[in-house]
C-alpha atoms as a PDB file:
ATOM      1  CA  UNK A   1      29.373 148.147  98.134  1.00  0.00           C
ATOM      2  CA  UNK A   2      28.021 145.198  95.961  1.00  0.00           C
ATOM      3  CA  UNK A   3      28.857 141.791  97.507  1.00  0.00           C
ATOM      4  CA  UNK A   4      30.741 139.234  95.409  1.00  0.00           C
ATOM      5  CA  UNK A   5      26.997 137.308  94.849  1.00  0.00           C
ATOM      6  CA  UNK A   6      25.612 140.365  93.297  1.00  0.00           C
ATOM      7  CA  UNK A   7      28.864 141.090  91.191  1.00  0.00           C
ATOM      8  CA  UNK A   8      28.123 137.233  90.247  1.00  0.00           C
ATOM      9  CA  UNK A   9      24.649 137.708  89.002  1.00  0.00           C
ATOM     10  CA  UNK A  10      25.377 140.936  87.377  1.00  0.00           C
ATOM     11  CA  UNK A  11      28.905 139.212  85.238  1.00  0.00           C
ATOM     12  CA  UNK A  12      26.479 136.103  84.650  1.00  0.00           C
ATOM     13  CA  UNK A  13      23.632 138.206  83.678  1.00  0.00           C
ATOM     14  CA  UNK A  14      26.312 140.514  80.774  1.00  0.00           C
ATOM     15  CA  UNK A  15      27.234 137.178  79.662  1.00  0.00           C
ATOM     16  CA  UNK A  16      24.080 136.042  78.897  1.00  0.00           C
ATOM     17  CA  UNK A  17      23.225 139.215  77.212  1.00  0.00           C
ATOM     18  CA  UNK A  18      26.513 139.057  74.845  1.00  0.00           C
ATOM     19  CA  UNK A  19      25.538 135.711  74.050  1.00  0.00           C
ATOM     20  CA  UNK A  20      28.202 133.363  76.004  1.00  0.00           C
ATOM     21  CA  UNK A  21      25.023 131.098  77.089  1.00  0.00           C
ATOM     22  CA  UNK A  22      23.431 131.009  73.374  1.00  0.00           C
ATOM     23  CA  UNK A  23      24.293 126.976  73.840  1.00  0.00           C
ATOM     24  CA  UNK A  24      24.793 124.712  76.786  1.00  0.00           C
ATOM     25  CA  UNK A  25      28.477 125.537  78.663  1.00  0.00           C
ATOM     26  CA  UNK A  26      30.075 122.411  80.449  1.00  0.00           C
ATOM     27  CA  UNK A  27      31.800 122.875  83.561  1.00  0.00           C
ATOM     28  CA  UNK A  28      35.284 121.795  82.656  1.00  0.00           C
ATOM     29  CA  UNK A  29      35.315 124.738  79.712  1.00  0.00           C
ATOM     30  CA  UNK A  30      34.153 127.651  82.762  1.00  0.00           C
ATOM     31  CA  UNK A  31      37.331 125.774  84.766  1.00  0.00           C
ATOM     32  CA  UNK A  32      39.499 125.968  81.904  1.00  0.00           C
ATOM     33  CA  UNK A  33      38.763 129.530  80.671  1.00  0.00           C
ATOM     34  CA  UNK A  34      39.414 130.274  84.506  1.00  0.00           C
ATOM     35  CA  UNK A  35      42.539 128.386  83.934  1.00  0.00           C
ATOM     36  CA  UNK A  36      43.375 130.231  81.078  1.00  0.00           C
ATOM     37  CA  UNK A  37      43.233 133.894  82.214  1.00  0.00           C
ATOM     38  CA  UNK A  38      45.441 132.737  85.077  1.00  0.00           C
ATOM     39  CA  UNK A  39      48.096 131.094  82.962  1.00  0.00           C
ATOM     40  CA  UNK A  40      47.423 135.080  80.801  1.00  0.00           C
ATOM     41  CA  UNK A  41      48.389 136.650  83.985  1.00  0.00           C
ATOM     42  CA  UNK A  42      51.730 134.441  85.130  1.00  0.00           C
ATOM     43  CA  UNK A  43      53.005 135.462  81.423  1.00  0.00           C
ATOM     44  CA  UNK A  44      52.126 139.234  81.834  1.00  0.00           C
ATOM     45  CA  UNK A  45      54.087 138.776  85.196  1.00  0.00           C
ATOM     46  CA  UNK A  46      57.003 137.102  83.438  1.00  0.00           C
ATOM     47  CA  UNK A  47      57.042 139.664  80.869  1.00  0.00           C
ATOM     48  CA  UNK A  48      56.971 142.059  83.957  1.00  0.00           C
ATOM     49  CA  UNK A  49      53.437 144.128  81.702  1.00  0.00           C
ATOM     50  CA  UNK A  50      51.781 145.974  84.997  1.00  0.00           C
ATOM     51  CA  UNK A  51      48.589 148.688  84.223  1.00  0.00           C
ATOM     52  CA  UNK A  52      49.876 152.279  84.176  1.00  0.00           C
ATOM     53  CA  UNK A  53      47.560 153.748  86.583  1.00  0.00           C
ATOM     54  CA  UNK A  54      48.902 156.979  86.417  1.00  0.00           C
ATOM     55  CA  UNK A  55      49.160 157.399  82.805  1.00  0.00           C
ATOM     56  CA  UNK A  56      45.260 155.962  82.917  1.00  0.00           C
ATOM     57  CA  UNK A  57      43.636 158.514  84.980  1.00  0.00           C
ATOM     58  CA  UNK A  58      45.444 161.253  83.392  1.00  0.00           C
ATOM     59  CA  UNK A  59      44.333 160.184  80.013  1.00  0.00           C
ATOM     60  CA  UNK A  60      40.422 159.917  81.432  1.00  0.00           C
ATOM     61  CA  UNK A  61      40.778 163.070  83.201  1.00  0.00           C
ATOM     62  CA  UNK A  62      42.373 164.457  79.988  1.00  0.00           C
ATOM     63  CA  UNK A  63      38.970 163.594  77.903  1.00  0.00           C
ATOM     64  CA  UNK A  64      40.827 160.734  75.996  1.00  0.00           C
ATOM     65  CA  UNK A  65      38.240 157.928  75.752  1.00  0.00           C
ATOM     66  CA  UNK A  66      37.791 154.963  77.590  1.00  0.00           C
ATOM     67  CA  UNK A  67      38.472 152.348  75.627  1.00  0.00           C
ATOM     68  CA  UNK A  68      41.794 153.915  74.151  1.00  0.00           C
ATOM     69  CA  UNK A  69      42.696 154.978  77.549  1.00  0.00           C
ATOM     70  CA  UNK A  70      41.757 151.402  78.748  1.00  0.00           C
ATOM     71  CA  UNK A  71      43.596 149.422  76.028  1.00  0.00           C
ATOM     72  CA  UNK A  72      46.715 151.538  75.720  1.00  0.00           C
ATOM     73  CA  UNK A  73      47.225 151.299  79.785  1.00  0.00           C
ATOM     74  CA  UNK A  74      45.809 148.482  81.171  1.00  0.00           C
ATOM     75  CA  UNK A  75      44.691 145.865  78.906  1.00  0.00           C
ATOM     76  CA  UNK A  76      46.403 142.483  78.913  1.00  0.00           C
ATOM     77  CA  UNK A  77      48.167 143.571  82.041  1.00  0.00           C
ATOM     78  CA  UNK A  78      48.833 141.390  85.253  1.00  0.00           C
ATOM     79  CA  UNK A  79      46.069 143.352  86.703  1.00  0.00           C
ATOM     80  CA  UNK A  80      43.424 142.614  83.626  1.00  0.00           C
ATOM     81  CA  UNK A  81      44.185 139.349  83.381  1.00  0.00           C
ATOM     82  CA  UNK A  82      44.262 138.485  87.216  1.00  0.00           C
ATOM     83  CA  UNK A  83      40.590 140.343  86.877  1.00  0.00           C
ATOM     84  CA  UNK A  84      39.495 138.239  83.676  1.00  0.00           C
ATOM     85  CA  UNK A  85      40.005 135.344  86.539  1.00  0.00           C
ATOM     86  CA  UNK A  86      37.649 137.041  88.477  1.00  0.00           C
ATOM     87  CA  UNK A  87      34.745 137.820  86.066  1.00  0.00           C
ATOM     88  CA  UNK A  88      34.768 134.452  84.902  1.00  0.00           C
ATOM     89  CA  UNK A  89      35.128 132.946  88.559  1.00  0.00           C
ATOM     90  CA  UNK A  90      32.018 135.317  89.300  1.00  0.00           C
ATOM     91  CA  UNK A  91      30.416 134.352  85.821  1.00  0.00           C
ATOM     92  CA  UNK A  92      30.459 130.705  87.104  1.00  0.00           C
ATOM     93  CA  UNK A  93      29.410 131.031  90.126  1.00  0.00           C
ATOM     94  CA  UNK A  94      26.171 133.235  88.283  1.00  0.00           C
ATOM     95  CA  UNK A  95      25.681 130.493  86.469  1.00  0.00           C
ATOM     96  CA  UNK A  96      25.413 127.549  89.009  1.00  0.00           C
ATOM     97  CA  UNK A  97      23.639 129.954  91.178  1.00  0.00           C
ATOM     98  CA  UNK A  98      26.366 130.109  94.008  1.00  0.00           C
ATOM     99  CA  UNK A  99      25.899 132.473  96.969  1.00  0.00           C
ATOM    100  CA  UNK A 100      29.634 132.970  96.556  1.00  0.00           C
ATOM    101  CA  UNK A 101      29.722 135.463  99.472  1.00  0.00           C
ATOM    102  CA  UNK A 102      28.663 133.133 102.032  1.00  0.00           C
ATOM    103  CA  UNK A 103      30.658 130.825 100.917  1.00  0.00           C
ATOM    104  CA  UNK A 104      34.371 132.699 101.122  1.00  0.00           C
ATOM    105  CA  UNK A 105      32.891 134.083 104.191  1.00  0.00           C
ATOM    106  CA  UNK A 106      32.300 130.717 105.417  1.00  0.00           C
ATOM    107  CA  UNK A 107      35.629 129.136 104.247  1.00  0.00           C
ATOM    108  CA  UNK A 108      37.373 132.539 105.898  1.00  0.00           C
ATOM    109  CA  UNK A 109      36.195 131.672 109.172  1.00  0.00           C
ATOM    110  CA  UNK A 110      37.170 127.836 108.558  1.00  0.00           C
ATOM    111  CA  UNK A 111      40.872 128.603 107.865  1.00  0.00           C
ATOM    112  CA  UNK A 112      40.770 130.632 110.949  1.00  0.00           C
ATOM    113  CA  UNK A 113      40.483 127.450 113.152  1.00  0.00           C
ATOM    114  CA  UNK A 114      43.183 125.718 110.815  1.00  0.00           C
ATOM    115  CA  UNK A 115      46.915 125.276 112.033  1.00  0.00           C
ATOM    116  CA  UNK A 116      49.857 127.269 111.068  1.00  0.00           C
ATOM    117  CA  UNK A 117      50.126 126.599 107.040  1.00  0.00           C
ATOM    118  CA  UNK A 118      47.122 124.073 107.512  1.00  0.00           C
ATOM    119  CA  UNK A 119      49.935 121.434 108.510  1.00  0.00           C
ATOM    120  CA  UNK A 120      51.975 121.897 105.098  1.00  0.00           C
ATOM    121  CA  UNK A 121      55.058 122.754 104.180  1.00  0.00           C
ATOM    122  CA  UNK A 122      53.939 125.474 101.378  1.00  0.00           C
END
């Protein structure tokens, strides 16, 4: 299994390739786009839009093809969108060069020694 530093470099690395990093990207517009997919997924969650997993894998198992199975199932879902989050979390790390596994691991073990709710009320 890859390790969220490798999915990093591999996202980054697509994004390069489709041409994301043809000019210079500032900071705030990688935290907003992050932003953006998240504020995508609380809508799909209002609007109550999950994937259809089953329907999915019996469409691919069926032959149909990926992309029309993909888009007609999954796409713009809570799921997609809370993934979109992801890739472009793992896209920015790529691109400041972020060993982002050591770093959740590190910040895992952290909370571990933290008190119950970190000493807040939510």
């Amino acid at each position: 299994m890859k390790g969220l530093t490798e999915f990093a470099k591999e996202v980054h690395q697509n994004n390069v390739d489709k041409g994301f990093y043809d000019k210079p990207v500032e900071v705030g517009t990688h935290l907003m786009l992050i932003t953006s997919e998240l504020a995508e997924a609380l809508e799909a969650d209002r609007h109550k839009i999950s994937a259809d997993l089953e329907t999915y894998h019996k469409d691919i198992a069926s032959g149909q093809e990926f992309k029309i199975a993909f888009k007609d199932s999954i796409k713009d879902s809570y799921e997609d969108e809370i993934a979109d989050a992801m890739i472009r979390l793992l896209d920015h790390c790529g691109y400041r060069g972020i060993d982002i596994t050591f770093h959740v691991n590190e910040k895992i073990k952290y909370n571990k020694t933290r008190e119950h709710r970190h000493g807040k009320s939510y």
